[in-house]
C-alpha atoms as a PDB file:
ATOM      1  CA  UNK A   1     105.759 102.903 101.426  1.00  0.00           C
ATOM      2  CA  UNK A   2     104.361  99.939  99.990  1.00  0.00           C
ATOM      3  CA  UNK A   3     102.077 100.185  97.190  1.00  0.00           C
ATOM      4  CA  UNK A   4      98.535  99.984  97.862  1.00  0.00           C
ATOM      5  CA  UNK A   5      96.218  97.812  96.386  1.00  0.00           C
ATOM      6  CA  UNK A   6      92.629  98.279  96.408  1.00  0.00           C
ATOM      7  CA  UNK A   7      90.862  95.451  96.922  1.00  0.00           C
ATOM      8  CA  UNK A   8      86.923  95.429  95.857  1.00  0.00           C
ATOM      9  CA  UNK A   9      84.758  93.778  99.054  1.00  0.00           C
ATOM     10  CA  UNK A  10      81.036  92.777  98.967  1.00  0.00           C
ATOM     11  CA  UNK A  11      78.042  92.517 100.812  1.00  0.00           C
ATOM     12  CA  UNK A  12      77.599  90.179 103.445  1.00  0.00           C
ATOM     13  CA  UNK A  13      74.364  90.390 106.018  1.00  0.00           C
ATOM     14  CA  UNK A  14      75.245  89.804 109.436  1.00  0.00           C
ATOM     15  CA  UNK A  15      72.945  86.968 111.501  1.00  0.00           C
ATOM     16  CA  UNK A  16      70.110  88.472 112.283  1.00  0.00           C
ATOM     17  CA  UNK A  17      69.826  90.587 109.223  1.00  0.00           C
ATOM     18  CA  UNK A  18      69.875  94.142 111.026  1.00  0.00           C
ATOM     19  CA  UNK A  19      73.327  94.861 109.450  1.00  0.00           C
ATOM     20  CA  UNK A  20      75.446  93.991 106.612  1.00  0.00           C
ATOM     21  CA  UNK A  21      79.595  93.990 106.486  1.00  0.00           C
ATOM     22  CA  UNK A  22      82.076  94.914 103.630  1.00  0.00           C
ATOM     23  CA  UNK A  23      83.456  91.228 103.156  1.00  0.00           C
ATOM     24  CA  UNK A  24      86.418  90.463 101.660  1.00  0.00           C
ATOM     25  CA  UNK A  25      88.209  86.522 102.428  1.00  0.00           C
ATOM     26  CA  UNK A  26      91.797  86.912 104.107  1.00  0.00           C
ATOM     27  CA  UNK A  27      93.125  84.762 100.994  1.00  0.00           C
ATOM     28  CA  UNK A  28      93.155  88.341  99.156  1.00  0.00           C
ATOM     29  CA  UNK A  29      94.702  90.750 101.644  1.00  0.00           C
ATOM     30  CA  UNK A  30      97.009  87.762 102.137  1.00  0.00           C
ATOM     31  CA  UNK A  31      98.210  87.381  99.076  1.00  0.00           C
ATOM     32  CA  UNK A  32      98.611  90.986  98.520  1.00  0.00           C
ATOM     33  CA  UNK A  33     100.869  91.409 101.876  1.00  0.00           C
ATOM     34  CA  UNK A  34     102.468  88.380 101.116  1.00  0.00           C
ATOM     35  CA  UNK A  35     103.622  90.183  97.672  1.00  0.00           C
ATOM     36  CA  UNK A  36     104.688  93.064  99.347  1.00  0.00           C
ATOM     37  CA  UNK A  37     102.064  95.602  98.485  1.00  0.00           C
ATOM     38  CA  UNK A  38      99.510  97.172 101.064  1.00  0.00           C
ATOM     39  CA  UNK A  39      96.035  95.424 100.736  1.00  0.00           C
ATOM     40  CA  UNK A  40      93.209  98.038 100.984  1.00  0.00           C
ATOM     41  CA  UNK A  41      89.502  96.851 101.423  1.00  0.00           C
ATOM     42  CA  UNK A  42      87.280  99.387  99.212  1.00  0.00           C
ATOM     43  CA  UNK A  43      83.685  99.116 100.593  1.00  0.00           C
ATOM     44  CA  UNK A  44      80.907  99.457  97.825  1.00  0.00           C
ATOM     45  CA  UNK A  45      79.782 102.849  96.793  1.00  0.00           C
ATOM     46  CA  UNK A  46      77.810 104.378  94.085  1.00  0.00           C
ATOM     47  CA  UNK A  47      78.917 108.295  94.430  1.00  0.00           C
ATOM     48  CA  UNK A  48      81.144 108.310  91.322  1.00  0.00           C
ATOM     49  CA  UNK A  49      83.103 111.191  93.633  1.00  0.00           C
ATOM     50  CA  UNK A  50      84.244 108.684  96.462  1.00  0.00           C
ATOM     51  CA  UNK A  51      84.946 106.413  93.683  1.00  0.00           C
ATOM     52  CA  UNK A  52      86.875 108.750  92.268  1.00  0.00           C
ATOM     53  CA  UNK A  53      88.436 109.228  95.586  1.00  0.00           C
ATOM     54  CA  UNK A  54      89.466 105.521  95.825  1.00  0.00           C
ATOM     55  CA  UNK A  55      91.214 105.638  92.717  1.00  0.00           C
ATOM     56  CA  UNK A  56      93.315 108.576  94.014  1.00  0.00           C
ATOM     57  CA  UNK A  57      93.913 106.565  97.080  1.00  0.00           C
ATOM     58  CA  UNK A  58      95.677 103.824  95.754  1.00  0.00           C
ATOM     59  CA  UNK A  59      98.060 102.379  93.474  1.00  0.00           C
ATOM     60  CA  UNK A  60      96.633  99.630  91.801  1.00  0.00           C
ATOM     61  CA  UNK A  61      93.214  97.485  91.878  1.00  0.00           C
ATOM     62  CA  UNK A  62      92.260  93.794  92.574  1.00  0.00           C
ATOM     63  CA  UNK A  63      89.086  93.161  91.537  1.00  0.00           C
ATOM     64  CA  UNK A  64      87.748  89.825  93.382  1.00  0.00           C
ATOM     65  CA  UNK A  65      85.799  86.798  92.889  1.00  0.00           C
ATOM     66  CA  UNK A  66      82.374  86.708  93.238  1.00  0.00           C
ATOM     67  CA  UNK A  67      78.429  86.317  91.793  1.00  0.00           C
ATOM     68  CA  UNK A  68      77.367  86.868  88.607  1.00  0.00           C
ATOM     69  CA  UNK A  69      77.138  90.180  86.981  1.00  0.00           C
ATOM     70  CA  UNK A  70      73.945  90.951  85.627  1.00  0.00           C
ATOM     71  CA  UNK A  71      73.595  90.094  81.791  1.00  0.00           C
ATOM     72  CA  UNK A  72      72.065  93.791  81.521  1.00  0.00           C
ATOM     73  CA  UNK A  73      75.368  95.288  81.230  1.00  0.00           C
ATOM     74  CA  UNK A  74      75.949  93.430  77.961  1.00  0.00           C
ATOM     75  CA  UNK A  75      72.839  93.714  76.320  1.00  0.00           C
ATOM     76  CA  UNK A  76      71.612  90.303  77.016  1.00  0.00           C
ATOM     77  CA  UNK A  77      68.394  89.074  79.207  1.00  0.00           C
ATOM     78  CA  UNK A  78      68.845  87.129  82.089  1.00  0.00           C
ATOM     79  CA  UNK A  79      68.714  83.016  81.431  1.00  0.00           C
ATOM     80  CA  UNK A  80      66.968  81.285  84.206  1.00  0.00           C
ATOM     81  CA  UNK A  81      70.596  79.350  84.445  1.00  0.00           C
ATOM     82  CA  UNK A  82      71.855  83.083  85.645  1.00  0.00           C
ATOM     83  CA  UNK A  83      72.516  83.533  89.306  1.00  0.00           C
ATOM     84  CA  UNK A  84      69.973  86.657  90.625  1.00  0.00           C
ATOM     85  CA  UNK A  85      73.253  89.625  90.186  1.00  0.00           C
ATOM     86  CA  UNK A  86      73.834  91.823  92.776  1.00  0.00           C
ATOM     87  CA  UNK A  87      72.747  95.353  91.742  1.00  0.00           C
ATOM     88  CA  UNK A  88      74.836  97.530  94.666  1.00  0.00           C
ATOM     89  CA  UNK A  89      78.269  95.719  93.717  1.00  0.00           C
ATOM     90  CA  UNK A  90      77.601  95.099  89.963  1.00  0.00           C
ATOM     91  CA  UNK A  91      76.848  99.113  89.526  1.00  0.00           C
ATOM     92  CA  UNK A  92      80.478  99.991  91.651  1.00  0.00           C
ATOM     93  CA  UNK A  93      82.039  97.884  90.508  1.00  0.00           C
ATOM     94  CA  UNK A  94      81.177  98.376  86.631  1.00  0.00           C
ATOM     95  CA  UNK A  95      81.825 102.306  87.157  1.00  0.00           C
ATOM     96  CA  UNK A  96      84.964 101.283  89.137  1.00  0.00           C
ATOM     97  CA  UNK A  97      86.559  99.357  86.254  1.00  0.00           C
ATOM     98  CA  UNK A  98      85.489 101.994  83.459  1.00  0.00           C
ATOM     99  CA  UNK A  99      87.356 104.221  85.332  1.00  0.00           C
ATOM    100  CA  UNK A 100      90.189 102.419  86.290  1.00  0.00           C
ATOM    101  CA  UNK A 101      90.789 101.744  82.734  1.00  0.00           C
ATOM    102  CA  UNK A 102      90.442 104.927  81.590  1.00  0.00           C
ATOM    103  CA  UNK A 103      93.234 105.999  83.927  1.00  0.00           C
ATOM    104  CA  UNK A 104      94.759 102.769  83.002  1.00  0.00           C
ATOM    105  CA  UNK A 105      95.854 101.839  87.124  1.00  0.00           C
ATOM    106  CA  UNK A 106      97.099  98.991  87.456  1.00  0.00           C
ATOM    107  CA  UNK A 107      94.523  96.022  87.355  1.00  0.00           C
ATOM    108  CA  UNK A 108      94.558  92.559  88.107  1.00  0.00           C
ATOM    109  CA  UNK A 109      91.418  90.638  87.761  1.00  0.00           C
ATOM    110  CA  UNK A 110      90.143  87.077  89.956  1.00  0.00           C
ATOM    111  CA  UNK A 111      87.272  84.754  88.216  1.00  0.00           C
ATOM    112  CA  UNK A 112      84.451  87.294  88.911  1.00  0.00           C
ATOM    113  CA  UNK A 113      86.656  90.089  88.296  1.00  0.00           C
ATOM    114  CA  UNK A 114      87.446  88.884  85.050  1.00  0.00           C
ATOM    115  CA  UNK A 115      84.291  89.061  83.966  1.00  0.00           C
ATOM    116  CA  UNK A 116      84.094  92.309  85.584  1.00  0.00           C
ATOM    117  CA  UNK A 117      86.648  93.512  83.449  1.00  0.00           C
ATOM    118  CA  UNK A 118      85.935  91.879  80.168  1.00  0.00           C
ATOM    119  CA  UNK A 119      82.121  93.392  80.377  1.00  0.00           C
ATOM    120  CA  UNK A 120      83.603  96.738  81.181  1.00  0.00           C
ATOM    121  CA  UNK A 121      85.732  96.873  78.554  1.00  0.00           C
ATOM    122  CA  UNK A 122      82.936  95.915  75.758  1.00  0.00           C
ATOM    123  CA  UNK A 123      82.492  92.031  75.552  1.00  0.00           C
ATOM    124  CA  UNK A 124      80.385  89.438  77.423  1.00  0.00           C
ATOM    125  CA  UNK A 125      79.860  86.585  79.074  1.00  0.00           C
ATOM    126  CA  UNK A 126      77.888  82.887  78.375  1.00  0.00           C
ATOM    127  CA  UNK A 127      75.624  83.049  81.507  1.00  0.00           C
ATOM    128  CA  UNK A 128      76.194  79.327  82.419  1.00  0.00           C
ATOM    129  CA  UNK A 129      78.391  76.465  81.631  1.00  0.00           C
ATOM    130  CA  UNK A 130      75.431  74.991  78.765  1.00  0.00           C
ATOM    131  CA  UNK A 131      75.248  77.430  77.063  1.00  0.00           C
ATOM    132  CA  UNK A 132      78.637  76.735  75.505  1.00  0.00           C
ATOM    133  CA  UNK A 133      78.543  73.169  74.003  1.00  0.00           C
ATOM    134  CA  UNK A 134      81.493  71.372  74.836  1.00  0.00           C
ATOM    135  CA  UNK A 135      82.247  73.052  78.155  1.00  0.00           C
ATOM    136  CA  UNK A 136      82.970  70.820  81.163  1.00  0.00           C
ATOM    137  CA  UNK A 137      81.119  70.393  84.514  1.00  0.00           C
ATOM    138  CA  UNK A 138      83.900  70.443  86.618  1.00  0.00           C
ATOM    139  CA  UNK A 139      84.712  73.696  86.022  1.00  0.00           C
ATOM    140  CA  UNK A 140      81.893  74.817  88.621  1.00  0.00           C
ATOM    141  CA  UNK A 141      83.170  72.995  91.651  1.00  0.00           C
ATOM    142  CA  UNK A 142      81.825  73.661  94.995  1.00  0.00           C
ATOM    143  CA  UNK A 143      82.766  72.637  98.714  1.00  0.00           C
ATOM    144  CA  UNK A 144      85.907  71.643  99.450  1.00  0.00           C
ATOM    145  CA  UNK A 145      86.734  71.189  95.886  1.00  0.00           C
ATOM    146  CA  UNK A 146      86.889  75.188  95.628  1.00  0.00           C
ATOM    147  CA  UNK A 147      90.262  75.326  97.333  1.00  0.00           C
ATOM    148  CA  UNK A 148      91.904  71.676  94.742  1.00  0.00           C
ATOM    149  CA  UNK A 149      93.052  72.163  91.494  1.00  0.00           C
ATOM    150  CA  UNK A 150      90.507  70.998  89.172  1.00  0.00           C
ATOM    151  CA  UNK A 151      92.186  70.982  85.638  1.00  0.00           C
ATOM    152  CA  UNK A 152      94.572  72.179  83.381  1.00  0.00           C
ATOM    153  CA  UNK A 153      95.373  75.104  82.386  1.00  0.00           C
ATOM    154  CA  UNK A 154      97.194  76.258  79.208  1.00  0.00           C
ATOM    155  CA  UNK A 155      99.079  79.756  79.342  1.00  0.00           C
ATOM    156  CA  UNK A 156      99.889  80.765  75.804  1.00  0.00           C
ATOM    157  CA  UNK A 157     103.100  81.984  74.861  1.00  0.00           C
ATOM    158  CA  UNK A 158     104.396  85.796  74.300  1.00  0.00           C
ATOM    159  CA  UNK A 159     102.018  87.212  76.542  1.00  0.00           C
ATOM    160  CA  UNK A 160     102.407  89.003  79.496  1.00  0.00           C
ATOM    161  CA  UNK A 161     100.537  85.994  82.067  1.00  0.00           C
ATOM    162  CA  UNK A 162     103.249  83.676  80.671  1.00  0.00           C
ATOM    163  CA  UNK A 163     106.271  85.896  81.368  1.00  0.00           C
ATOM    164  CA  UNK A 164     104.420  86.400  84.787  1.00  0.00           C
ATOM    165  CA  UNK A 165     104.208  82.797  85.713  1.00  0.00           C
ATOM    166  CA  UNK A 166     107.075  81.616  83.980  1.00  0.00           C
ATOM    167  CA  UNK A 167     104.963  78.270  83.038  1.00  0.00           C
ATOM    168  CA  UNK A 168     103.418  76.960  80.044  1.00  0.00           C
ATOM    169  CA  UNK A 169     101.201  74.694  81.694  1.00  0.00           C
ATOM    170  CA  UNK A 170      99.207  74.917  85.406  1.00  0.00           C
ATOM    171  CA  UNK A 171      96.448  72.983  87.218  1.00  0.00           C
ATOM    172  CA  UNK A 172      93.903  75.623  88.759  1.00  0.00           C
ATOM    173  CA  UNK A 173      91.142  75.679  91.178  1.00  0.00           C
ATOM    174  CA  UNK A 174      87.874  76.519  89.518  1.00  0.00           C
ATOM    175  CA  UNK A 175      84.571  77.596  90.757  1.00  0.00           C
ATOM    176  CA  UNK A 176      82.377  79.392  87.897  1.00  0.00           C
ATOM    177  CA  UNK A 177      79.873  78.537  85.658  1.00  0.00           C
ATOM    178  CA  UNK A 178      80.215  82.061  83.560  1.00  0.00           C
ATOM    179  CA  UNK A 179      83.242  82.578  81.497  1.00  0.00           C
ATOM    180  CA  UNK A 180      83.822  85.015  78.208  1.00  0.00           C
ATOM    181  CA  UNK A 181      81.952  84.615  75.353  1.00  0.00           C
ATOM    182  CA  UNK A 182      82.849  87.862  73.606  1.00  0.00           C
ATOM    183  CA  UNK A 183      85.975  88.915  73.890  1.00  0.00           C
ATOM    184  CA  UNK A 184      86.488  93.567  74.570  1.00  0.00           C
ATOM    185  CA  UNK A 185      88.137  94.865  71.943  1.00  0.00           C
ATOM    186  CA  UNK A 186      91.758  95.516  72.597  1.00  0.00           C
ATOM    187  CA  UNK A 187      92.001  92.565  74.892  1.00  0.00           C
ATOM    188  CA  UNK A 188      93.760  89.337  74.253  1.00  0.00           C
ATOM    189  CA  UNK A 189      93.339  85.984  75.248  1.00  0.00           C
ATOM    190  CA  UNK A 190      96.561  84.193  77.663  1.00  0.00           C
ATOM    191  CA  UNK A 191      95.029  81.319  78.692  1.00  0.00           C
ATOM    192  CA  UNK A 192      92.776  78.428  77.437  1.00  0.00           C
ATOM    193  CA  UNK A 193      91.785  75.228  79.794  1.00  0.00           C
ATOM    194  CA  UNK A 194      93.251  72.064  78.228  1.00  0.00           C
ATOM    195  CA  UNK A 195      89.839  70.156  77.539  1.00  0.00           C
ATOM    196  CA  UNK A 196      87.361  72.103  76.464  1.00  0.00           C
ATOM    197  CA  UNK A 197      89.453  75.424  75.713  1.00  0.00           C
ATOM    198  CA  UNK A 198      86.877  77.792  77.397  1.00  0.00           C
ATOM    199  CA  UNK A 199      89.052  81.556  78.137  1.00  0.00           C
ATOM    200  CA  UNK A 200      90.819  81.364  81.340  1.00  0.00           C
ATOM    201  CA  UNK A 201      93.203  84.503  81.234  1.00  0.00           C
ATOM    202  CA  UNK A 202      93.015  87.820  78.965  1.00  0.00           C
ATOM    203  CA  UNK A 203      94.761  91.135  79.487  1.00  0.00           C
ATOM    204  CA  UNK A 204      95.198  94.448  77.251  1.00  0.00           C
ATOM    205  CA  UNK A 205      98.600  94.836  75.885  1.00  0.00           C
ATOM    206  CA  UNK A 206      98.399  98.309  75.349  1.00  0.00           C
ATOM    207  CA  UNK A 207      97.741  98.987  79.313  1.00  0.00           C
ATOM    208  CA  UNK A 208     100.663  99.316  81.479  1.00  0.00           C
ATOM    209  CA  UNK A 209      99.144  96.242  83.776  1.00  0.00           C
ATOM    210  CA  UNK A 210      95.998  94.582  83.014  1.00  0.00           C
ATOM    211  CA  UNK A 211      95.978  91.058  83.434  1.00  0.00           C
ATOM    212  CA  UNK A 212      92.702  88.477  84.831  1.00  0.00           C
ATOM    213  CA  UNK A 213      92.334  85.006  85.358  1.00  0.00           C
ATOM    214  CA  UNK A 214      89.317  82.950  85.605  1.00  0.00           C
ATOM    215  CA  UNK A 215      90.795  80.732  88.287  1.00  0.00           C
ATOM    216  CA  UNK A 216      91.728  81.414  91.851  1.00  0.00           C
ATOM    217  CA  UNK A 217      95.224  82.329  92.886  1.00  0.00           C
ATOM    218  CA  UNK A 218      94.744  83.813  96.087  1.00  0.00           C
ATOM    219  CA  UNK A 219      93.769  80.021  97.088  1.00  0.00           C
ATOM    220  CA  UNK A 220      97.213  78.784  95.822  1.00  0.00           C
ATOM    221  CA  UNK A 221      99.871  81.423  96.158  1.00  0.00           C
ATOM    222  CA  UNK A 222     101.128  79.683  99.243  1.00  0.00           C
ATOM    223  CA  UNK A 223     101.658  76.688  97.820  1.00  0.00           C
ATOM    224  CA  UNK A 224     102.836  77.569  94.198  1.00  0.00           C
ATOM    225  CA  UNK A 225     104.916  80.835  93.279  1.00  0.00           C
ATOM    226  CA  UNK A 226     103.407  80.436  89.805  1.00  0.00           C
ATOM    227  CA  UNK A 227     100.088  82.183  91.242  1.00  0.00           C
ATOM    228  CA  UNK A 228     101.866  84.386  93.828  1.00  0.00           C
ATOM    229  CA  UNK A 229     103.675  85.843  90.805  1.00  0.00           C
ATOM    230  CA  UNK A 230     100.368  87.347  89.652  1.00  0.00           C
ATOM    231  CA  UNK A 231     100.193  89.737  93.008  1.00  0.00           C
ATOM    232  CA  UNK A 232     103.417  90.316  93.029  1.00  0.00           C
ATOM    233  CA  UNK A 233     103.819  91.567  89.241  1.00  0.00           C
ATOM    234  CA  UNK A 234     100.261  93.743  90.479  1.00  0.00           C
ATOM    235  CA  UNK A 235     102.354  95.492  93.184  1.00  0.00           C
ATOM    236  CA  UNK A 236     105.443  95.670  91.081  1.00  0.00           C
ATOM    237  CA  UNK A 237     103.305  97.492  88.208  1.00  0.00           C
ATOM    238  CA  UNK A 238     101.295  99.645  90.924  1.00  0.00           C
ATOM    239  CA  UNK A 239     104.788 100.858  92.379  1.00  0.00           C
ATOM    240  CA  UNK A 240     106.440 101.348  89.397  1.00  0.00           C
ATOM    241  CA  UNK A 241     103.259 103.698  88.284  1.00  0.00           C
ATOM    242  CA  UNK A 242     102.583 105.663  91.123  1.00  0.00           C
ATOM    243  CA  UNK A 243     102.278 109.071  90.608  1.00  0.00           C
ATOM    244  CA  UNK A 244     103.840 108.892  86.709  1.00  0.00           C
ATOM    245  CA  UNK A 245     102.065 110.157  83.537  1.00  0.00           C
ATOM    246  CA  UNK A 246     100.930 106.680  81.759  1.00  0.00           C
ATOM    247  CA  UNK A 247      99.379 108.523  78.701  1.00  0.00           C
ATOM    248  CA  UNK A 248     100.697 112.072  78.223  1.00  0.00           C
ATOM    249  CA  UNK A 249      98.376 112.424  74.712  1.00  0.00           C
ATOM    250  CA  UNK A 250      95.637 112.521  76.911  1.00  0.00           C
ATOM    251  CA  UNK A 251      96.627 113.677  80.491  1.00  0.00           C
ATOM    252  CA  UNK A 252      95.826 110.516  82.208  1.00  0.00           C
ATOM    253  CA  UNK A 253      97.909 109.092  85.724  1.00  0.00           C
ATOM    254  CA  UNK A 254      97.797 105.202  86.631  1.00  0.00           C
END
């Protein structure tokens, strides 16, 4: 069987407002069954028992792009600049990634999602692109410009994102305007963007797979096998930790 990857959706109202959908963009479940593993769409929940049940339904986790999560969950008030958060997805999604590192499943992480992850893990975020002097417009492009590489990217050396991608350098699309501030403790940093070095990858070295990106790969992995070797090291790490103790000190599975 493949291994499954659980993919985190959001809410989407349909057109006349009577319903909503679990939404996810085919670029994701794409680039999951394009790197062999079995793409699972994981509506939003708040019973930390179902969401316990998802984690025992799958193998690994991709946590997906996305709004901004609320500043609340690291301590902060909201700046104007700060997109309104979504409360249902931020709360699942924040227990989800608690608990996924606690079990320590495999995890990779997309713009929103690394954010996700970084504020789960203890650090935070700047809320918009001024807030960080320095920091480039163009890393906040919109329209058709979310799907072009926008700039540089550089992946530092002797961690696991460069033995991933095999690359020193990439050009990456880009389409935030929050990015890490604080860093979680335990996490390192594995990629910096050429001009204005703002974070653009982290990952824990003492996890058996937790890796995120601030860019988009699911928008390039046809094109460039750089960024379709981040799902497929995901599914590699998710099938190589199915069912097996990854912490016997404390009893934990991936």
């Amino acid at each position: 069987m493949r291994p499954r990857i659980g993919i985190t959706s959001w809410l989407r109202d349909d057109s006349d407002g009577l319903e909503r959908w679990a939404a996810v963009r085919d670029t994701y479940t794409g680039a999951v069954g394009m790197a062999g593993g079995l793409p699972l769409i994981l509506p939003i929940a708040e019973d930390p028992d179902l969401i316990a049940e998802y984690l025992g339904a799958v193998d690994g986790l991709l946590f997906t792009g996305g709004g901004d999560v609320a500043p609340a969950y690291y301590g902060e008030p909201q700046d104007p600049r700060c997109h309104e958060p979504e409360g249902e997805r931020d709360l699942f999604e924040m227990h989800l990634a608690r608990v996924a590192l606690a079990r320590r499943t495999p995890i990779l992480g997309v713009c929103r999602g690394l954010q996700v992850i970084n504020v789960a893990g203890g650090g935070t975020l700047y809320q918009d692109i001024e807030c960080r002097p320095g920091t480039l417009p163009h890393h906040s492009a919109r329209g058709e410009g979310r799907r072009k590489p926008i700039h540089a990217v550089r992946i530092l050396p002797g961690t696991r994102l460069h033995d991933i991608m095999g690359v020193a350098e990439s050009r990456v699309t880009s389409t935030h305007h929050q990015f890490v501030k604080d860093l979680a403790p335990g996490f390192r940093v594995t990629a910096e963007s050429l001009e204005d070095s703002i974070v653009e990858g982290i990952e824990h070295p003492d996890h058996p797979f937790l890796v995120a990106v601030q860019w988009h790969p699911e928008r390039m992995y046809q094109d460039h096998a750089a960024h379709l070797a981040l799902f497929r090291a995901l599914v590699a790490a998710a099938g190589e930790c199915r069912g097996k103790p990854c912490d016997s000190a404390r009893g934990l599975m991936c």
